[in-house]
PDB file of N, CA and C in Angstrom:
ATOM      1  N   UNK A   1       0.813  -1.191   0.000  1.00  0.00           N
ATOM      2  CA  UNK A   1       0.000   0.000   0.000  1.00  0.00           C
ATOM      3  C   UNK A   1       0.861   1.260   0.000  1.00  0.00           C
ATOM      4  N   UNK A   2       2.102   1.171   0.353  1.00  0.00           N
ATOM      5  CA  UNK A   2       2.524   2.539   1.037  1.00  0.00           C
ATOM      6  C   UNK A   2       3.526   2.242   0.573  1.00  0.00           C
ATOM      7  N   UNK A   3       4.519   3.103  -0.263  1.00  0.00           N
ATOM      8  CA  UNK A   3       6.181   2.483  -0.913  1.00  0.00           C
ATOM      9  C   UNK A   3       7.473   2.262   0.192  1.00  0.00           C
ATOM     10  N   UNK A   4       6.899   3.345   1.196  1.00  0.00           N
ATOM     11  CA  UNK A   4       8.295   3.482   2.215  1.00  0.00           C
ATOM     12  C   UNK A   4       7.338   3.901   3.647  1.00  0.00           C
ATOM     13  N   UNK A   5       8.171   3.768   4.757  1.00  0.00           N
ATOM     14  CA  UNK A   5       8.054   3.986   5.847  1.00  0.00           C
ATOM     15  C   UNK A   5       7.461   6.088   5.717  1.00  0.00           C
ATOM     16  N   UNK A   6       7.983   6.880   5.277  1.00  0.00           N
ATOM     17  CA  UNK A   6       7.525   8.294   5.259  1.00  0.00           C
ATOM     18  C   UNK A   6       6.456   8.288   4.533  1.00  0.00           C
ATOM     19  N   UNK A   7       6.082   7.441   3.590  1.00  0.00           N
ATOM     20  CA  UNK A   7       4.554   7.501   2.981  1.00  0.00           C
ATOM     21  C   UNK A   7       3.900   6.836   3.814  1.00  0.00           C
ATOM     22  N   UNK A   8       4.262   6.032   5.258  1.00  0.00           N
ATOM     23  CA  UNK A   8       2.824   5.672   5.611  1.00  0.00           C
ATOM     24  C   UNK A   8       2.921   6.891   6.932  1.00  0.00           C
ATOM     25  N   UNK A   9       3.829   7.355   8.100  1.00  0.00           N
ATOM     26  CA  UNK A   9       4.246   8.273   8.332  1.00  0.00           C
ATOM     27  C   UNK A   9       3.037   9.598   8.054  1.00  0.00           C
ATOM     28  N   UNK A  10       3.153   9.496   6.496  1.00  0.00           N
ATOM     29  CA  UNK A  10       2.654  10.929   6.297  1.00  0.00           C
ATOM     30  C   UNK A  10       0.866  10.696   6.094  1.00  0.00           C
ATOM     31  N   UNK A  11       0.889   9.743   5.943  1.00  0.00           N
ATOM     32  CA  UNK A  11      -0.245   8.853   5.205  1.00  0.00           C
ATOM     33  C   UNK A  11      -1.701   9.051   6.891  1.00  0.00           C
ATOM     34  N   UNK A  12      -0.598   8.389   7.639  1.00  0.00           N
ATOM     35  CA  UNK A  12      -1.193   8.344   9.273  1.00  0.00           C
ATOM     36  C   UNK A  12      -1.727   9.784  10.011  1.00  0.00           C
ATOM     37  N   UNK A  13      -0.904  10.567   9.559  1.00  0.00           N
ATOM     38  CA  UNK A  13      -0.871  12.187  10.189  1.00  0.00           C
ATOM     39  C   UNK A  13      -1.917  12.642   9.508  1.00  0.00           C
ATOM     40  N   UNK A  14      -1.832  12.907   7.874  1.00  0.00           N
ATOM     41  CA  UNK A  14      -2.971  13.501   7.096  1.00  0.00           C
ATOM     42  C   UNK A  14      -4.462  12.798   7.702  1.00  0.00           C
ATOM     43  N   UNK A  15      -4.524  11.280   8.012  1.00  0.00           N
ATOM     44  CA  UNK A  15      -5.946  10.914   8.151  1.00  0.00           C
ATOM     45  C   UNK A  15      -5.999  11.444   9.846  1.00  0.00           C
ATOM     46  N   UNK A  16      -5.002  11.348  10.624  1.00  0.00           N
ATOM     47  CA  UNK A  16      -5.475  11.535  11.918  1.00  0.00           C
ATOM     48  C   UNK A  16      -6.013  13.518  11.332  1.00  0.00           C
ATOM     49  N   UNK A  17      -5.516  13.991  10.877  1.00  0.00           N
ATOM     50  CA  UNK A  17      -6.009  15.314  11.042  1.00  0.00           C
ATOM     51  C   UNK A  17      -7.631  16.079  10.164  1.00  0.00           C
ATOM     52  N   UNK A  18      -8.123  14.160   9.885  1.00  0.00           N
ATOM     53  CA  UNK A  18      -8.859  14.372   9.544  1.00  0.00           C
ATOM     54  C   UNK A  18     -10.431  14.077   9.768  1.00  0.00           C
ATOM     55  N   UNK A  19     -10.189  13.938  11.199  1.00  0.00           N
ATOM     56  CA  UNK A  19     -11.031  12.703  12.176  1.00  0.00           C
ATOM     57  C   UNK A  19     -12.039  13.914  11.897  1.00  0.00           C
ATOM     58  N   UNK A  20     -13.813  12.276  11.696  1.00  0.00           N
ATOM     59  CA  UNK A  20     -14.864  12.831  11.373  1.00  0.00           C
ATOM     60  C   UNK A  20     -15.114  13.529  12.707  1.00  0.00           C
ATOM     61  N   UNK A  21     -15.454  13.191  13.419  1.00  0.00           N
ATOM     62  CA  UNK A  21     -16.271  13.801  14.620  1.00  0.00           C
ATOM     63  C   UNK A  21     -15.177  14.785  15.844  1.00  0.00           C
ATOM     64  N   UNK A  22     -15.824  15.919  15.997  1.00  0.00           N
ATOM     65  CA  UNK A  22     -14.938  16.336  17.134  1.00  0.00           C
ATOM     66  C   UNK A  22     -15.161  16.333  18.524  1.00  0.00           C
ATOM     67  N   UNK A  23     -13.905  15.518  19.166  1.00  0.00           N
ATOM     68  CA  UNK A  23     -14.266  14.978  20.521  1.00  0.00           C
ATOM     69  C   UNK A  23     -14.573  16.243  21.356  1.00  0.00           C
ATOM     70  N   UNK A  24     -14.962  16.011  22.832  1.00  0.00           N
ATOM     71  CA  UNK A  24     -15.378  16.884  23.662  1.00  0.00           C
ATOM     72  C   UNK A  24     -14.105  17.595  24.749  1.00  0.00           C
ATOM     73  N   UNK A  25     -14.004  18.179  25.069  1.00  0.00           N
ATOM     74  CA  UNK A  25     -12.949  18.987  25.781  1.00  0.00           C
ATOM     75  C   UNK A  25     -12.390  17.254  27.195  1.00  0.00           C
ATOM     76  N   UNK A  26     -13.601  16.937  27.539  1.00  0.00           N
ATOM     77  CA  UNK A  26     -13.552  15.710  28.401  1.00  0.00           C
ATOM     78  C   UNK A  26     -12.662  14.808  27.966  1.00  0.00           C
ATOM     79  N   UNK A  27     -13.124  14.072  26.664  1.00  0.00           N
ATOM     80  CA  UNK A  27     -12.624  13.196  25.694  1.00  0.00           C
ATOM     81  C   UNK A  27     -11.347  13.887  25.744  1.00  0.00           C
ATOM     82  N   UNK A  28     -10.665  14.574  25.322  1.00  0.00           N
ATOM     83  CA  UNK A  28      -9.385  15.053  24.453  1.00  0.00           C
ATOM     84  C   UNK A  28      -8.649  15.265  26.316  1.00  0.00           C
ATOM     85  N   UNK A  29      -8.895  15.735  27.231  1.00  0.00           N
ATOM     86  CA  UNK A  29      -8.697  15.399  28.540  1.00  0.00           C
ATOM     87  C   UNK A  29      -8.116  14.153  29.141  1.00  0.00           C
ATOM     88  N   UNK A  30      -9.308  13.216  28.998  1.00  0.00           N
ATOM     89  CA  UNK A  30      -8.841  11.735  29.261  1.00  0.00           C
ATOM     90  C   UNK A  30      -7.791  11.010  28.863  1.00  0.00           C
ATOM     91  N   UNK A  31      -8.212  11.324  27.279  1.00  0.00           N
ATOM     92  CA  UNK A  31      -7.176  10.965  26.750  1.00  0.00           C
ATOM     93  C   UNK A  31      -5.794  11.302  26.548  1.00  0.00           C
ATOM     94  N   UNK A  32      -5.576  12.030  26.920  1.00  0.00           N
ATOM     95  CA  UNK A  32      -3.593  13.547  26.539  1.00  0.00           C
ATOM     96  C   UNK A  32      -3.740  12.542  28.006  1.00  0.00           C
ATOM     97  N   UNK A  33      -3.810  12.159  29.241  1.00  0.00           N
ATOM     98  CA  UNK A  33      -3.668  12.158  30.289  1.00  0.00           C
ATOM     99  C   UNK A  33      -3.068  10.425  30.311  1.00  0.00           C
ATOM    100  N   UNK A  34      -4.094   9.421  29.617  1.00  0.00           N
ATOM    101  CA  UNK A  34      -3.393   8.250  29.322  1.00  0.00           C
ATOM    102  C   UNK A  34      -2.777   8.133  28.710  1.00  0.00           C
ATOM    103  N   UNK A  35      -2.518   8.919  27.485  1.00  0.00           N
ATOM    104  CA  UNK A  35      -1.080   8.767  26.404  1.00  0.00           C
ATOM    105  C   UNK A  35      -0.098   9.066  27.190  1.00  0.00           C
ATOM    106  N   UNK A  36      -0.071  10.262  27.757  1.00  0.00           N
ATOM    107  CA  UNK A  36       0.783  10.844  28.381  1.00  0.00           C
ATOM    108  C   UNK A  36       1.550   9.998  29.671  1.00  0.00           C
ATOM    109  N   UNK A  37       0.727   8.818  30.152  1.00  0.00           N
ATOM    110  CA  UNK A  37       0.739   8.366  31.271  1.00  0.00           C
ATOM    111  C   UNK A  37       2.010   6.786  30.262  1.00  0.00           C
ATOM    112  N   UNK A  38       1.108   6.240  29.730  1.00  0.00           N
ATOM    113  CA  UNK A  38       2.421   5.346  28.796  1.00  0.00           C
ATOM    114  C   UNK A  38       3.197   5.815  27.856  1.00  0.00           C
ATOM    115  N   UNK A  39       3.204   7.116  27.384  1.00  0.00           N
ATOM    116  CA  UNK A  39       4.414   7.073  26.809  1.00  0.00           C
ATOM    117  C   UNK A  39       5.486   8.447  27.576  1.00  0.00           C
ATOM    118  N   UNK A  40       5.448   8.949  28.295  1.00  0.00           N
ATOM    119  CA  UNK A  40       6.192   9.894  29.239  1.00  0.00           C
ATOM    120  C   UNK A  40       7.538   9.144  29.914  1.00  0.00           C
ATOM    121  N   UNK A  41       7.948   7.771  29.851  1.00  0.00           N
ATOM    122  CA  UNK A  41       8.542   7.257  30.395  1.00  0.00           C
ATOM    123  C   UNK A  41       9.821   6.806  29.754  1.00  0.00           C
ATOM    124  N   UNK A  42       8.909   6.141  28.071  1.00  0.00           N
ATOM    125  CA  UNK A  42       9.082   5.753  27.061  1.00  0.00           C
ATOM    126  C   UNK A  42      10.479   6.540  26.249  1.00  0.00           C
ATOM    127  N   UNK A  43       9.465   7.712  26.126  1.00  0.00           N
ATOM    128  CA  UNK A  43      10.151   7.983  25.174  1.00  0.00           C
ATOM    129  C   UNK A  43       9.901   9.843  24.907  1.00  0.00           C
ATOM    130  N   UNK A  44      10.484  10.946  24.487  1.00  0.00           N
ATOM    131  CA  UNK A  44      10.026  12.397  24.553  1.00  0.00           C
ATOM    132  C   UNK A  44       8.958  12.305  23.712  1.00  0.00           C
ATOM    133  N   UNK A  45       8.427  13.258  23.666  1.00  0.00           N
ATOM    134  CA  UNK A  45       7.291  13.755  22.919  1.00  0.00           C
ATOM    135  C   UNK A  45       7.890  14.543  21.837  1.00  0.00           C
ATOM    136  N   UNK A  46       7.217  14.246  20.720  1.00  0.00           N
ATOM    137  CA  UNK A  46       7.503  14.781  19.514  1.00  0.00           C
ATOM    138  C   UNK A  46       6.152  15.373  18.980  1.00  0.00           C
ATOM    139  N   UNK A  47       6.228  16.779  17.975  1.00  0.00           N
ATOM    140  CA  UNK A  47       4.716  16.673  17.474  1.00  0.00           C
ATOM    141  C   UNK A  47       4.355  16.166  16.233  1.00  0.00           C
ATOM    142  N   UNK A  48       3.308  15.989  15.861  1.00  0.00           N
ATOM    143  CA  UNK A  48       2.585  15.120  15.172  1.00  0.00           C
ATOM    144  C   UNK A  48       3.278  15.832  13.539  1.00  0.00           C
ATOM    145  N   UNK A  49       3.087  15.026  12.352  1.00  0.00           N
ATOM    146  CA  UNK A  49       4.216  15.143  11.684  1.00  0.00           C
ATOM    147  C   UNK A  49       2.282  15.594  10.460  1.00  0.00           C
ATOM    148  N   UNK A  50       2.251  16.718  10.334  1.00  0.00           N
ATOM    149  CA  UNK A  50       1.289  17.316   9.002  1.00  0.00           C
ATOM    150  C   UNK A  50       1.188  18.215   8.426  1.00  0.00           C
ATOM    151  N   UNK A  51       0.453  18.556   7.182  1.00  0.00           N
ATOM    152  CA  UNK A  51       0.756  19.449   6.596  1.00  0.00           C
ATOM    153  C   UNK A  51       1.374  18.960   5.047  1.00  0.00           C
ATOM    154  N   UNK A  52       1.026  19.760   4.298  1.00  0.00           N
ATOM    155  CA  UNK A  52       2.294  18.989   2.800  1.00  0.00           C
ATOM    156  C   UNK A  52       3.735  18.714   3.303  1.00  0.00           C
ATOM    157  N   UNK A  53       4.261  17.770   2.436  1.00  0.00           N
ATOM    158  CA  UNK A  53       5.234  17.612   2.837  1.00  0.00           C
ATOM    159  C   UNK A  53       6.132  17.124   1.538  1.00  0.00           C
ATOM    160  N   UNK A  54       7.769  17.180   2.151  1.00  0.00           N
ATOM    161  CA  UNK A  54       9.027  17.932   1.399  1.00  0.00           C
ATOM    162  C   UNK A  54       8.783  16.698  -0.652  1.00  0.00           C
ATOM    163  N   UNK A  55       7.988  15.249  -0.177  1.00  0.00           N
ATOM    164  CA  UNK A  55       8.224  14.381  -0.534  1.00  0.00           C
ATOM    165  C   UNK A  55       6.533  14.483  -1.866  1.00  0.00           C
ATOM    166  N   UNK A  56       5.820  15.470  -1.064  1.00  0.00           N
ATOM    167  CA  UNK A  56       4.586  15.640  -2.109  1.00  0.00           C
ATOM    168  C   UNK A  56       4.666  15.716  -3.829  1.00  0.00           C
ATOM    169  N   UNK A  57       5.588  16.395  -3.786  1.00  0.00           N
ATOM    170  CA  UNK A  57       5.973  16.527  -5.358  1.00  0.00           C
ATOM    171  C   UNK A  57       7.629  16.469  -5.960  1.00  0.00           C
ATOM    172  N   UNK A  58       8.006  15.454  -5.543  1.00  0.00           N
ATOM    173  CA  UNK A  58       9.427  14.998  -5.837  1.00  0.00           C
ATOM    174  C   UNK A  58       9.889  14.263  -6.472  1.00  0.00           C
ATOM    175  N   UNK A  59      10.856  14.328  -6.934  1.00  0.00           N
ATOM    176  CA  UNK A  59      11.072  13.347  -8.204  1.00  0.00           C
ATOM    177  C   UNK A  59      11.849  12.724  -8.246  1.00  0.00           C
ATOM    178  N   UNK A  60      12.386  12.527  -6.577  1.00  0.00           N
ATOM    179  CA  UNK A  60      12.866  10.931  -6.612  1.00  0.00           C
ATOM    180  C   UNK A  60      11.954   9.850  -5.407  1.00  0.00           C
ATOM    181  N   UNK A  61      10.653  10.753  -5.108  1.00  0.00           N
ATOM    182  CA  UNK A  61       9.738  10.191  -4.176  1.00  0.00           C
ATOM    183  C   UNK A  61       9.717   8.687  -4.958  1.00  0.00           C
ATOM    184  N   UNK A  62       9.198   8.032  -5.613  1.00  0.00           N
ATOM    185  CA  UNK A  62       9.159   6.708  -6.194  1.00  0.00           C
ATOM    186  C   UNK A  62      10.400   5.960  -5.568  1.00  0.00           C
ATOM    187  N   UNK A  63      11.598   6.327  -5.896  1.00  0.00           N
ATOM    188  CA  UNK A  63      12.658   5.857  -5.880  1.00  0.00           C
ATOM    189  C   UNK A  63      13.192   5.923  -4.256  1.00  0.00           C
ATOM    190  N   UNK A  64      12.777   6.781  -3.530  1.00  0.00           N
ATOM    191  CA  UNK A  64      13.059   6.534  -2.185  1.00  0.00           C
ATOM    192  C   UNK A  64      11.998   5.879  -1.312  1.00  0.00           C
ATOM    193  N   UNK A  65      11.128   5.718  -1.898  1.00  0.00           N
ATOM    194  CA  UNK A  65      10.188   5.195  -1.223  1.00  0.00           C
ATOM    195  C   UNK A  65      10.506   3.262  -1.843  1.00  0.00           C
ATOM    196  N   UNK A  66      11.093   2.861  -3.192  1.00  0.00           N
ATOM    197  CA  UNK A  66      11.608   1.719  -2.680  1.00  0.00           C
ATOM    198  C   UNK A  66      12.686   1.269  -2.646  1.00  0.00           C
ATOM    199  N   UNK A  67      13.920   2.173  -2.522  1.00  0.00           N
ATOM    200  CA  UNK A  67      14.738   1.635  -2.180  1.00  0.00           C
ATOM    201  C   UNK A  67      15.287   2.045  -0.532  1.00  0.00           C
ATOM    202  N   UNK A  68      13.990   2.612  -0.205  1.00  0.00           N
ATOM    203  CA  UNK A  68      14.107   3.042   1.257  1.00  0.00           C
ATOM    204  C   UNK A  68      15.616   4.087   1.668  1.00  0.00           C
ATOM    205  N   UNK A  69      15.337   5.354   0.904  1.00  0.00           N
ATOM    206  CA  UNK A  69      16.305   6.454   1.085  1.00  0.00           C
ATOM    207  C   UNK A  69      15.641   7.582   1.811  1.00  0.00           C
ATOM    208  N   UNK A  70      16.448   8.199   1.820  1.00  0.00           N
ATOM    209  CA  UNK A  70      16.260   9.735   2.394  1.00  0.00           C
ATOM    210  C   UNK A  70      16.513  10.785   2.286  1.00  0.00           C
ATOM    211  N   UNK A  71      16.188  12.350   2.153  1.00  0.00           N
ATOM    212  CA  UNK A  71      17.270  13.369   2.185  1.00  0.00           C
ATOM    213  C   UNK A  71      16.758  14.211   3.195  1.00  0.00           C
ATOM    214  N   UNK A  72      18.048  15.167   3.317  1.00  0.00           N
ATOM    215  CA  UNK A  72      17.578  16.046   3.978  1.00  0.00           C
ATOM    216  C   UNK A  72      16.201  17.094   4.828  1.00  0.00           C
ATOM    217  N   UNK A  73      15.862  17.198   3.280  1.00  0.00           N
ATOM    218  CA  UNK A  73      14.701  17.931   3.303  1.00  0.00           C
ATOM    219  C   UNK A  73      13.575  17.360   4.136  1.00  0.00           C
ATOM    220  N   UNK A  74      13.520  16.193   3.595  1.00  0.00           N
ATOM    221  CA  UNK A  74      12.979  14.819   4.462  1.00  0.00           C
ATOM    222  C   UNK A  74      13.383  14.698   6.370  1.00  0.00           C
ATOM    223  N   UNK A  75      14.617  14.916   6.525  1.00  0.00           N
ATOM    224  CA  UNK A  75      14.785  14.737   7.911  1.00  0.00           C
ATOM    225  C   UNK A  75      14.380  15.954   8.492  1.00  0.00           C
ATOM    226  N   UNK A  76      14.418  17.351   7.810  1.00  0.00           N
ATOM    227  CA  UNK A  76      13.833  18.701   8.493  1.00  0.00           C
ATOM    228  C   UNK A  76      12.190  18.727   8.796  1.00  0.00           C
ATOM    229  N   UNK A  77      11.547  17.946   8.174  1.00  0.00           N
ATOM    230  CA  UNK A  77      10.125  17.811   7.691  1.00  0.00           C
ATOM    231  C   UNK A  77       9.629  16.932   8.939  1.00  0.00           C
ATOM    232  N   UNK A  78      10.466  15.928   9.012  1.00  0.00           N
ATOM    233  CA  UNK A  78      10.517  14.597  10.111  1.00  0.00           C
ATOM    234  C   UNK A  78      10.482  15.429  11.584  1.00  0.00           C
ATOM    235  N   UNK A  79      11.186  16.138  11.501  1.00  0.00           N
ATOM    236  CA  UNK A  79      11.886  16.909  12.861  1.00  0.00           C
ATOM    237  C   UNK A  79      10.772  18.024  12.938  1.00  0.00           C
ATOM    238  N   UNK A  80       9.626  18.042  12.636  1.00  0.00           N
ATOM    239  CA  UNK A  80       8.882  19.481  13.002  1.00  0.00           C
ATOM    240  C   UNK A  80       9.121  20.411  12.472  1.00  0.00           C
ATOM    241  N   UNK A  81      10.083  20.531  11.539  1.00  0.00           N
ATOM    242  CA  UNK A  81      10.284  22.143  11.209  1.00  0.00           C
ATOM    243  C   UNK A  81       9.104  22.351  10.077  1.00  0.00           C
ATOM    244  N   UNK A  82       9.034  23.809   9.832  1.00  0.00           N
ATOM    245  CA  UNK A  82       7.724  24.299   8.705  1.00  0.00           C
ATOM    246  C   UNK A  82       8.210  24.385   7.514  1.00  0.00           C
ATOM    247  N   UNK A  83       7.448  24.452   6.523  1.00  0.00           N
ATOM    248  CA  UNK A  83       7.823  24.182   4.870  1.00  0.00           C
ATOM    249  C   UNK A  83       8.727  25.085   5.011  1.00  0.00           C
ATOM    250  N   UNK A  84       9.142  26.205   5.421  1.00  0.00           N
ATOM    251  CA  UNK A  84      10.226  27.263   4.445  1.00  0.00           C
ATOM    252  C   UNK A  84      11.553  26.589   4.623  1.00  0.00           C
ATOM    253  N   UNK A  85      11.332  25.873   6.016  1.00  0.00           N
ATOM    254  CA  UNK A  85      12.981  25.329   6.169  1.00  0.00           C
ATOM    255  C   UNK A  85      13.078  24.082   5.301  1.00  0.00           C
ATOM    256  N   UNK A  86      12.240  23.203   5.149  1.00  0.00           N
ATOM    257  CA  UNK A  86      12.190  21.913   4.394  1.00  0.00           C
ATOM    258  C   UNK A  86      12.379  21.982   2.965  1.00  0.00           C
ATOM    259  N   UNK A  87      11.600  23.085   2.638  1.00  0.00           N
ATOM    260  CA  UNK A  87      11.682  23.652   1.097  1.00  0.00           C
ATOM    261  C   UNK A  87      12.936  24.066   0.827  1.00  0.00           C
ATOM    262  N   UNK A  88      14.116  24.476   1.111  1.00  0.00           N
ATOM    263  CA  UNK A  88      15.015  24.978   0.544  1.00  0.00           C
ATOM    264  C   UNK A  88      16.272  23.854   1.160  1.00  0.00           C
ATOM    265  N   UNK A  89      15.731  22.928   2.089  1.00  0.00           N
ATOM    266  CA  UNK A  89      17.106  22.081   2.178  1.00  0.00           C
ATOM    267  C   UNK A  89      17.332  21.059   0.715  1.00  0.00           C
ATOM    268  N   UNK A  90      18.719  20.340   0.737  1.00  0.00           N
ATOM    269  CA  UNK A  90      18.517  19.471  -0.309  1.00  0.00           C
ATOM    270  C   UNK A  90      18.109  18.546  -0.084  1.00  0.00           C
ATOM    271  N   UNK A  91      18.252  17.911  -1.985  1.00  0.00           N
ATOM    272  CA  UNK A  91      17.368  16.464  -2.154  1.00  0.00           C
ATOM    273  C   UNK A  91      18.295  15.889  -2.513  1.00  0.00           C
ATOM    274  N   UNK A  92      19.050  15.074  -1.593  1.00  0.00           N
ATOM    275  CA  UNK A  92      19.868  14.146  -2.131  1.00  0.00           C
ATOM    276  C   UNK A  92      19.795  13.196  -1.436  1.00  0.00           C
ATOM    277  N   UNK A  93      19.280  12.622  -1.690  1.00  0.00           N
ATOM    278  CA  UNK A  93      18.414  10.822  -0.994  1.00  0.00           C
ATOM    279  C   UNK A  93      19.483   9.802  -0.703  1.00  0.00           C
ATOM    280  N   UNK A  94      19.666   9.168   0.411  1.00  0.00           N
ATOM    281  CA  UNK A  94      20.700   8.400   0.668  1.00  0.00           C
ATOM    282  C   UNK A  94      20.142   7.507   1.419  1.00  0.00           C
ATOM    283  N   UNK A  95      20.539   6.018   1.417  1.00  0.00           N
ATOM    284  CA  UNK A  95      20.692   5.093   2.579  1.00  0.00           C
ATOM    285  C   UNK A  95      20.713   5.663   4.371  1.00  0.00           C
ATOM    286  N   UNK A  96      21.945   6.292   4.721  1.00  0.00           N
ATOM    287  CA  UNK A  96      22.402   6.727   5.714  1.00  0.00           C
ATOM    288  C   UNK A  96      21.157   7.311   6.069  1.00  0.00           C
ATOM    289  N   UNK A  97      20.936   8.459   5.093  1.00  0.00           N
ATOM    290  CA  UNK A  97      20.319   9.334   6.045  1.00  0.00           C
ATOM    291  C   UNK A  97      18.902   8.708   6.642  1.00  0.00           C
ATOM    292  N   UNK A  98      18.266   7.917   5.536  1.00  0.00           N
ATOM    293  CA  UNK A  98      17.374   6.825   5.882  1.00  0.00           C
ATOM    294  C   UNK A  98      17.041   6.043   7.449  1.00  0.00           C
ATOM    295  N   UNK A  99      18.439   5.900   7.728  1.00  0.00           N
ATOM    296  CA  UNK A  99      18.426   4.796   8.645  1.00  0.00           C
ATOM    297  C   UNK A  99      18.598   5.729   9.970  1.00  0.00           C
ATOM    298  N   UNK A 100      19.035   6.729   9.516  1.00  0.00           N
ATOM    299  CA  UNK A 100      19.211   7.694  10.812  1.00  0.00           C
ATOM    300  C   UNK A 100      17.988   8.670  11.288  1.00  0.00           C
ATOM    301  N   UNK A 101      17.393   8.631  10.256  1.00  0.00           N
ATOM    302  CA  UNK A 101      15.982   9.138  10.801  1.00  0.00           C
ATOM    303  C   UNK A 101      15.319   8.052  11.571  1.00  0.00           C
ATOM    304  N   UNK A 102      15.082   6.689  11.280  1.00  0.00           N
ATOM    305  CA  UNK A 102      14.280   5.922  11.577  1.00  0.00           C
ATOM    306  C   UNK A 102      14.825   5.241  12.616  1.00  0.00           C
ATOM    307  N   UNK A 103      16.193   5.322  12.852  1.00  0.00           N
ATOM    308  CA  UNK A 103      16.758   4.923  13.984  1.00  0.00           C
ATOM    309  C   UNK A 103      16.455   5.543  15.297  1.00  0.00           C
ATOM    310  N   UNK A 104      16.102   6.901  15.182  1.00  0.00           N
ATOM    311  CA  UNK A 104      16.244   8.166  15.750  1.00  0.00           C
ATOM    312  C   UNK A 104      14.441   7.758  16.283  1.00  0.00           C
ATOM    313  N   UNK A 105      13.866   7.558  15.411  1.00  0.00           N
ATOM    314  CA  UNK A 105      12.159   7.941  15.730  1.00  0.00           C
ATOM    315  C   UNK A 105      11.956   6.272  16.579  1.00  0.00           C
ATOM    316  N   UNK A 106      12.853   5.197  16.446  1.00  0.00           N
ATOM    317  CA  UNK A 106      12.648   3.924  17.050  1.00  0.00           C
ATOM    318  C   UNK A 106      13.072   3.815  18.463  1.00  0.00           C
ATOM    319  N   UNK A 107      13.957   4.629  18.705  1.00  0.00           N
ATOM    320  CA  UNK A 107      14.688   4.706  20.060  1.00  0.00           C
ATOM    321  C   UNK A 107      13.911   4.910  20.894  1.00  0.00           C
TER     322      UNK A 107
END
């Protein structure tokens, strides 16, 4: 379904930001309070990864998505930063950088 790990990544974020119904101040309460409760221990908090992204219209998206690469632009995008910074880093797709993002988000 998904060529690479950042297409499902991005795939997950776009639908979560697209949830039909909006929960109640209660709901969204309860819940930040049990996430927060198993994963606070775990691991830092990162924010949620949406919005277009560096890989939307790229032209080696195909190609990194199966030979499982990466670039830059890609790891700024990964990391929270906003399109202006993602947009002007490069695209030069590599193994390394691949494994160091995903190493990074597994820890």
């Amino acid at each position: 379904m998904f060529n690479s790990m950042h297409d499902a990544t991005i795939a997950f974020a776009r639908a979560a930001r697209r949830a039909q119904a909006a929960p109640t101040r209660a709901a969204i309460a309860t819940r930040l309070d049990s996430d927060l409760e198993e994963t606070a221990a775990a691991a830092p908090w990162q924010p949620p990864v949406v919005g277009p992204a560096p890989c939307d219209e790229c032209r080696f998206r195909e190609r990194c998505g199966l030979a499982l690469l990466a670039c830059e632009a890609f790891s700024v995008y990964v990391s929270g930063q906003a399109a202006p910074r993602w947009s002007c880093a490069p695209r030069a797709p590599t193994r390394s950088r691949f494994e160091v993002i995903f190493r990074a988000s597994s820890a």
